[in-house]
C-alpha atoms as a PDB file:
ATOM      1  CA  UNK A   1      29.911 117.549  50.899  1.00  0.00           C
ATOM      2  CA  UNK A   2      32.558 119.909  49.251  1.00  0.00           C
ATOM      3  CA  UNK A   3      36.053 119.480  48.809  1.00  0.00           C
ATOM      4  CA  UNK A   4      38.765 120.933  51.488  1.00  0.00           C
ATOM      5  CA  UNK A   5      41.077 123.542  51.312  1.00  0.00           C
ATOM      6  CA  UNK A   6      44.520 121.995  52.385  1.00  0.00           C
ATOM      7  CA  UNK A   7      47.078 125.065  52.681  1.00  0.00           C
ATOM      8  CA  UNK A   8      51.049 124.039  53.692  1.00  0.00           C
ATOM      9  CA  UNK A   9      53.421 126.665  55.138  1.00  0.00           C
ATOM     10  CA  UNK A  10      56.834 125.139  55.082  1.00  0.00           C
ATOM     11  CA  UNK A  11      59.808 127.325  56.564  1.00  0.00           C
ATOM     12  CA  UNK A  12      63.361 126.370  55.705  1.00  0.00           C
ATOM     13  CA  UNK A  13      66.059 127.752  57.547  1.00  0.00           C
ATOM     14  CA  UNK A  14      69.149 128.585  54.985  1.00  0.00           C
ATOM     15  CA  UNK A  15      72.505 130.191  54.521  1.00  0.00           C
ATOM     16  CA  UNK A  16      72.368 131.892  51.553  1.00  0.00           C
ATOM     17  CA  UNK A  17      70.593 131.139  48.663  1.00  0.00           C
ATOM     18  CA  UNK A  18      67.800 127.967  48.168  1.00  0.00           C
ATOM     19  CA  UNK A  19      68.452 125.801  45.270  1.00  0.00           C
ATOM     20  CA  UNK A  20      66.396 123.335  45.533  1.00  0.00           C
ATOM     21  CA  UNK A  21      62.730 121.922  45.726  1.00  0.00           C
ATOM     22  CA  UNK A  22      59.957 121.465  48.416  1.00  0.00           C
ATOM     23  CA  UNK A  23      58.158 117.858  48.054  1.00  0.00           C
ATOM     24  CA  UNK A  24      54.308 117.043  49.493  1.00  0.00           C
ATOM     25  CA  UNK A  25      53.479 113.396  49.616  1.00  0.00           C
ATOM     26  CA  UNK A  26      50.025 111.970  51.240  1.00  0.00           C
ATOM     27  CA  UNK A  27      48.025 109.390  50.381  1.00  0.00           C
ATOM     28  CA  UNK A  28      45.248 111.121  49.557  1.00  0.00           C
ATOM     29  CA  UNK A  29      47.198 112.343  46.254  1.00  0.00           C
ATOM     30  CA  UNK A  30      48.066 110.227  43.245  1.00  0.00           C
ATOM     31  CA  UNK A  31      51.487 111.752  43.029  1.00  0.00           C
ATOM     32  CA  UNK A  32      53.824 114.194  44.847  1.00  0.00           C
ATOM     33  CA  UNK A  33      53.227 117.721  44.437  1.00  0.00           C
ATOM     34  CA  UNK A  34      56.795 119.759  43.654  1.00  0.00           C
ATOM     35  CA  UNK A  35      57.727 123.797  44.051  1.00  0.00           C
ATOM     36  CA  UNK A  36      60.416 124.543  42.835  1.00  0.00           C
ATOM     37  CA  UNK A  37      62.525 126.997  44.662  1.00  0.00           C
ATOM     38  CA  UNK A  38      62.569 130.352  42.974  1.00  0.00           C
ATOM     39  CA  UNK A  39      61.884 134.087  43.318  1.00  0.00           C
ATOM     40  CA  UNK A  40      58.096 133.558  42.807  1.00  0.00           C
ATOM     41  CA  UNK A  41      57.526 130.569  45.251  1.00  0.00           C
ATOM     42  CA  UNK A  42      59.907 131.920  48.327  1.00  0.00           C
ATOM     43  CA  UNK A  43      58.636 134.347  50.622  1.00  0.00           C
ATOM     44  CA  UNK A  44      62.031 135.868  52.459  1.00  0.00           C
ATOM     45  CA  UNK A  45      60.943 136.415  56.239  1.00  0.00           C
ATOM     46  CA  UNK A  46      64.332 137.442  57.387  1.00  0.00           C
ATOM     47  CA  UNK A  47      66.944 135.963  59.844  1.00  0.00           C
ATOM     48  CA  UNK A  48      67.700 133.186  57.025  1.00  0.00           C
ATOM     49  CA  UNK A  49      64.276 131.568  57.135  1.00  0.00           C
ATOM     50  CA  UNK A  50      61.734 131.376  54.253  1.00  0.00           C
ATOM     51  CA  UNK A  51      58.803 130.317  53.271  1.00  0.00           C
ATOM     52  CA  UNK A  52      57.412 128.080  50.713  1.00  0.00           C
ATOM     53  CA  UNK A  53      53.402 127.813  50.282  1.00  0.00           C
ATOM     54  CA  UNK A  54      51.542 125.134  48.784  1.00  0.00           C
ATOM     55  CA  UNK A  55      47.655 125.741  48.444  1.00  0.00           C
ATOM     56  CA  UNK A  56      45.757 123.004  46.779  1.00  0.00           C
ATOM     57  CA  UNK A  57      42.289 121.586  47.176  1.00  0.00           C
ATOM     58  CA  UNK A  58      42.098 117.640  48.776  1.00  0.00           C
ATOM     59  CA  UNK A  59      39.012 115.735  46.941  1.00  0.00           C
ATOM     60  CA  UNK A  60      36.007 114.623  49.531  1.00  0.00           C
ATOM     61  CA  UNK A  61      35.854 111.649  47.757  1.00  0.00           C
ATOM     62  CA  UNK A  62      39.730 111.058  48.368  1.00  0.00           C
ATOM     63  CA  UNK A  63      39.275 111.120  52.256  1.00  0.00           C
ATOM     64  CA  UNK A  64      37.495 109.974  55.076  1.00  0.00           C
ATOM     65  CA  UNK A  65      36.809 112.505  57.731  1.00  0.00           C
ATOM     66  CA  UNK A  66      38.524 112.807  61.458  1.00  0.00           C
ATOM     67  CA  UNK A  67      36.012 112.630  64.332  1.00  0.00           C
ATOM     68  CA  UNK A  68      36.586 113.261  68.119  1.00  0.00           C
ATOM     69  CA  UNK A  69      36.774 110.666  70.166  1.00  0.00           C
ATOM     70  CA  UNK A  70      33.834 109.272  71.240  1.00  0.00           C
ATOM     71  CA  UNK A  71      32.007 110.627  68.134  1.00  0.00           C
ATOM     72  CA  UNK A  72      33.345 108.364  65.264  1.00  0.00           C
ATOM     73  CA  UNK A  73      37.015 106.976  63.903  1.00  0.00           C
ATOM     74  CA  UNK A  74      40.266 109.337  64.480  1.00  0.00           C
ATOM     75  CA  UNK A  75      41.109 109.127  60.746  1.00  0.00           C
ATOM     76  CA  UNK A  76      44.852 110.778  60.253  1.00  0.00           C
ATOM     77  CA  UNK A  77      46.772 111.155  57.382  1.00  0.00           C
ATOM     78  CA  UNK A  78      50.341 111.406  57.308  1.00  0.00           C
ATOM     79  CA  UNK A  79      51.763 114.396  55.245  1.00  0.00           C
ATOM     80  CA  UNK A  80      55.245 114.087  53.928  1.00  0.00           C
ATOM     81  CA  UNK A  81      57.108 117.492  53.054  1.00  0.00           C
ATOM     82  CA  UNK A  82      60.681 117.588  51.614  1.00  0.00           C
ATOM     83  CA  UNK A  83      63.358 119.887  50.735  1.00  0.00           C
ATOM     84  CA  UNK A  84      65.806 118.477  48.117  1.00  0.00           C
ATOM     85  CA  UNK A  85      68.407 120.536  47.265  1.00  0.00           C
ATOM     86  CA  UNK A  86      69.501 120.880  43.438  1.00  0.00           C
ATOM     87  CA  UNK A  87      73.050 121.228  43.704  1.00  0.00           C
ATOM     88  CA  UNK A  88      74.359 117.884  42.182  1.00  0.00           C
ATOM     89  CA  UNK A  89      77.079 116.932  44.692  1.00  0.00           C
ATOM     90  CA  UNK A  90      74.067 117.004  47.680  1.00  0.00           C
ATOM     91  CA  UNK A  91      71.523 115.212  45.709  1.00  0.00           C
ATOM     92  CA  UNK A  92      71.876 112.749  48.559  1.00  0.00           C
ATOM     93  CA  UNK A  93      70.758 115.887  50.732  1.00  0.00           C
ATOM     94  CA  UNK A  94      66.779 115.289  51.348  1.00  0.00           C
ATOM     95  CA  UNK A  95      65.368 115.715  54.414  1.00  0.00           C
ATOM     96  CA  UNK A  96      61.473 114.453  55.251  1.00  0.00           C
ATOM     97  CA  UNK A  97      59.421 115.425  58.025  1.00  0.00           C
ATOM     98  CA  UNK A  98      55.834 113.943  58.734  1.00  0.00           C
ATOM     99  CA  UNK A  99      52.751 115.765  60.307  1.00  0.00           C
ATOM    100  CA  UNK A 100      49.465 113.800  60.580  1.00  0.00           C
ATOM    101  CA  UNK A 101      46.737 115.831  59.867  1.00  0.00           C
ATOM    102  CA  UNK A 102      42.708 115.185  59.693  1.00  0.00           C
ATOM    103  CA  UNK A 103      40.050 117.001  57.734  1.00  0.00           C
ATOM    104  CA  UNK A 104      36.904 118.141  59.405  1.00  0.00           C
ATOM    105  CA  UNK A 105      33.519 119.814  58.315  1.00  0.00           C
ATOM    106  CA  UNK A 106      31.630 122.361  60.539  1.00  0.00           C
ATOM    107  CA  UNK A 107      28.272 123.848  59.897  1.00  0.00           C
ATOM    108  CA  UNK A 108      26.659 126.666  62.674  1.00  0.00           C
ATOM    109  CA  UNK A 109      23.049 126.669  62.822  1.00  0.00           C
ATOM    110  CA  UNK A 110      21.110 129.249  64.622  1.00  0.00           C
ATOM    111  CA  UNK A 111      17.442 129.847  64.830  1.00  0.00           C
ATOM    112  CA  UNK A 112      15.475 134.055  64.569  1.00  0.00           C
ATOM    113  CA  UNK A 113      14.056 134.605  67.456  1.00  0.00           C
ATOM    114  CA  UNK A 114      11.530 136.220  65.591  1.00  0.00           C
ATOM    115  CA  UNK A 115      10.515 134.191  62.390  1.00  0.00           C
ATOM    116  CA  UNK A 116      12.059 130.763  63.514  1.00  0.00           C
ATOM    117  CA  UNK A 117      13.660 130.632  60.685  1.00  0.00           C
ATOM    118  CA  UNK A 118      17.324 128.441  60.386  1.00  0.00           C
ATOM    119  CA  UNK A 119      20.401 130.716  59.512  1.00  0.00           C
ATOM    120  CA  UNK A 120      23.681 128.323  58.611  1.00  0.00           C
ATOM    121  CA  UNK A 121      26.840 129.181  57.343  1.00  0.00           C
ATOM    122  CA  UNK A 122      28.153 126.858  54.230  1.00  0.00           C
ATOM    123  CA  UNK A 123      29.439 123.708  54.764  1.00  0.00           C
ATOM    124  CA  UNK A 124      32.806 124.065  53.601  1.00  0.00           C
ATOM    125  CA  UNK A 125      35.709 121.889  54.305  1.00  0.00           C
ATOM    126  CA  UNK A 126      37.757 123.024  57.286  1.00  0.00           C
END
């Protein structure tokens, strides 16, 4: 099986301008992964929020997959994000928050009527 497509959104709600960087931890990686605030990695979506986008790929190999119940295991992961902010007198100023998240495959098969013949779409992680 191929490897997944993990994409984080994370919003941060600010007065004036973000000095800082956004932190993902999950077990699944062998180290955080770090964006650091700038005019690149911010998208401004008004009324003091913006938002900071990680898109990375999570190794099949790294993982074991979620199943619903009845079907298998419940695997979860937790997924750490952080903002610290850069401004040396809140170093102290870090803030966590968890989300447990699972990783899935789905493949649709359907059958011609005509020529029996097996259409599928690619079985790419979800």
């Amino acid at each position: 099986d191929g490897d997944f497509s993990l994409i984080v959104d994370v919003h941060l709600m600010h007065n004036g301008a973000l000095n800082g960087i956004v932190i993902f931890r999950a077990p699944f990686w062998g180290e955080d992964k770090t964006i650091i605030l700038d005019k690149e990695s911010i998208i401004d979506s008004g009324n003091n929020i913006s938002i900071v986008t990680l898109d990375t790929t999570v190794r099949r190999q790294d993982i074991e997959l979620w199943w619903p119940r009845g079907f298998g295991k419940p695997r979860l992961y937790i997924l750490e994000v952080a903002y610290q902010n850069l401004v040396e007198e809140e170093m102290s100023n870090t803030v966590w928050v968890q989300k447990r998240i699972g990783f899935r495959s789905i493949r649709l098969v359907t059958r011609n009527e005509f020529d029996n013949s097996e259409h599928m779409l690619p079985n790419e992680g979800q």
